[in-house]
Protein backbone atom coordinates (compact mmCIF):
# COMPACT_ATOMS: atom_id res chain seq x y z
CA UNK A 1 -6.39 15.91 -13.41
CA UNK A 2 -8.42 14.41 -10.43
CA UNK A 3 -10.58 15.91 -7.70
CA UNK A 4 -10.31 16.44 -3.94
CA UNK A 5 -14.16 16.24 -3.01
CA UNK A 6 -15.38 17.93 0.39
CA UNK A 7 -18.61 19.56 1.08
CA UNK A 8 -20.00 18.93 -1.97
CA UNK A 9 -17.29 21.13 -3.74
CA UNK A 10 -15.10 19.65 -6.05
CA UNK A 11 -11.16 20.77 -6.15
CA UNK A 12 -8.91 19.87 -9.17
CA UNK A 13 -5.29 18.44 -8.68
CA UNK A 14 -3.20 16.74 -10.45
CA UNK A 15 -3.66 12.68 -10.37
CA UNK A 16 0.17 12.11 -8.77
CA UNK A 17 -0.45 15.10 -6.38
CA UNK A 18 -3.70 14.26 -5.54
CA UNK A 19 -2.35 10.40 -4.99
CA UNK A 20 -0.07 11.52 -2.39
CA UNK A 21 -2.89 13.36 -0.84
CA UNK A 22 -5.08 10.58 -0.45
CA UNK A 23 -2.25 8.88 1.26
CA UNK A 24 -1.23 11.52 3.90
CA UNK A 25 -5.08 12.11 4.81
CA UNK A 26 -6.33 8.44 4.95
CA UNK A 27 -3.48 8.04 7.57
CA UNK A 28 -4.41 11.11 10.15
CA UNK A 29 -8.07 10.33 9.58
CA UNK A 30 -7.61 6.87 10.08
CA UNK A 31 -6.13 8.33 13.64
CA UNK A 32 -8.84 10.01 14.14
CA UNK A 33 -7.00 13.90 13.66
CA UNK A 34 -8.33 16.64 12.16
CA UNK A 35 -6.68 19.23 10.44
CA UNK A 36 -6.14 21.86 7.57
CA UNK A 37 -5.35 21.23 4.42
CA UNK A 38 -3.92 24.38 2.40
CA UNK A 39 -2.85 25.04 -0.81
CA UNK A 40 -2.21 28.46 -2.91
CA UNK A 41 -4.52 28.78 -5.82
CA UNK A 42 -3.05 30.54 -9.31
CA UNK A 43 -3.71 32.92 -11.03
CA UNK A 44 -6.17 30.94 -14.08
CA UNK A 45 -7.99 30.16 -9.96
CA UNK A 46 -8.14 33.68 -8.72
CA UNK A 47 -4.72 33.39 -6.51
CA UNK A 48 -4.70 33.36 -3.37
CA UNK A 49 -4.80 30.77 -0.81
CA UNK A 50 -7.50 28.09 0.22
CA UNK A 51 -7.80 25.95 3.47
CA UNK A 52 -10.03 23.13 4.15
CA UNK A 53 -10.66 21.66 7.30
CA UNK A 54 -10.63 18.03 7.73
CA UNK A 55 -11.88 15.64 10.23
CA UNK A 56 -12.86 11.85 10.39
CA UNK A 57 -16.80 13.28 10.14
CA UNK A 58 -16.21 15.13 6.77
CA UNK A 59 -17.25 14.20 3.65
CA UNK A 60 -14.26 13.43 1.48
CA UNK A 61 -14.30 11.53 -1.89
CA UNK A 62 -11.04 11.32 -4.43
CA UNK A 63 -11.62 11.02 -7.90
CA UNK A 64 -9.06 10.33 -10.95
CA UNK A 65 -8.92 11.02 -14.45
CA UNK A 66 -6.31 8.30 -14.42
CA UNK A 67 -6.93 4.87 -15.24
CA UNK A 68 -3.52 3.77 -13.72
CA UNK A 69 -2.32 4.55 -10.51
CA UNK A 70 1.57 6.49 -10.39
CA UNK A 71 3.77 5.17 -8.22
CA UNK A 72 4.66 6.75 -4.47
CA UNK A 73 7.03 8.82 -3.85
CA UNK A 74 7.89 8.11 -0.29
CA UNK A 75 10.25 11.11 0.42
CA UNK A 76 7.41 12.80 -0.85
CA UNK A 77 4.77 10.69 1.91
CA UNK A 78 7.10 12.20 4.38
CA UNK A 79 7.24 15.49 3.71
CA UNK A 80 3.73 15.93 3.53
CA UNK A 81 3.34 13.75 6.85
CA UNK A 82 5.71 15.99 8.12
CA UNK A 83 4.01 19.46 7.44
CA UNK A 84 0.50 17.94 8.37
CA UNK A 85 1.86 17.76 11.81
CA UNK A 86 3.33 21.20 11.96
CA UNK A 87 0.42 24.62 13.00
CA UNK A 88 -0.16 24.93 9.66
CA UNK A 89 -1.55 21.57 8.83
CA UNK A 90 -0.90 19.92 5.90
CA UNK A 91 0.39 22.31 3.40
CA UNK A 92 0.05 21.08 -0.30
CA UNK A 93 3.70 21.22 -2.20
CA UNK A 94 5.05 19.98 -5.17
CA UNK A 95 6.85 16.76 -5.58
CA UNK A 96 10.27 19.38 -6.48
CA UNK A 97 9.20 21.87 -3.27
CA UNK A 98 9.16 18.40 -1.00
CA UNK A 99 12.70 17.04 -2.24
CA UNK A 100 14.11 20.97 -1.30
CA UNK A 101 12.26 20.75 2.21
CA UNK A 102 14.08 16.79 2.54
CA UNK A 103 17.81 18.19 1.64
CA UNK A 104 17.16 21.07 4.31
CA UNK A 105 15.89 18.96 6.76
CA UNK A 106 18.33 15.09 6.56
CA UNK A 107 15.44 13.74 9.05
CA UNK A 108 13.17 13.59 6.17
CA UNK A 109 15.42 11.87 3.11
C-alpha cells in the first residue's frame, strides 16, 4: 500500500492504483487544471465518500511501499483521464470498474 499525500494528510491506496493516480494528476497539473479527486471510503474507513481538491499550488507527495514499479495500464490512463474531465472530477475506480466503463463507452478501449 502507498500514500496519496495532500495537506499534510496522508491517504492509503494501493501501489498499482495509486500509480495510475500519479499519472492522471501529473498530466492536468502539469496543464495547469485543478480539480477533484473522489473516491468512496469502506467500511474498515468509516464509508462514505471523500473529495480532495487539487490544483498546481497544492501540496502533493506519492509515496510507495513498493520497491518496483507495476506496469501501466493504458485503458486504465484513459478512463481515469476521461472521468477527470467530466463535473465530477476525477473519480477513483478500480482497474475492473475502468475496463466496464471502456466496453460501454468503444471511445475509450
Amino acid at each position: 500500500m502507498g500514500y496519496l499525500i495532500f495537506g499534510g494528510q496522508e491517504f492509503e491506496f494501493e501501489d498499482r492504483l495509486l500509480l495510475h493516480l500519479k499519472f492522471v494528476i501529473g498530466q492536468k497539473l502539469r496543464k495547469q487544471e485543478c480539480f477533484f479527486l473522489s473516491w468512496h471510503r469502506g467500511a474498515d474507513d468509516g464509508s462514505g465518500r471523500f473529495s480532495l481538491w487539487m490544483s498546481p499550488y497544492a501540496e502533493l507527495a506519492f509515496r510507495f511501499s513498493g520497491g518496483r514499479e507495476p506496469e501501466y495500464n493504458q485503458r486504465w490512463l484513459k478512463v481515469l483521464n476521461a472521468l477527470s474531465h467530466t463535473p465530477r472530477g476525477l473519480v477513483v475506480i478500480s482497474e475492473e470498474e475502468a475496463e466496464k466503463y471502456a466496453k460501454k463507452n468503444p471511445d475509450l478501449s
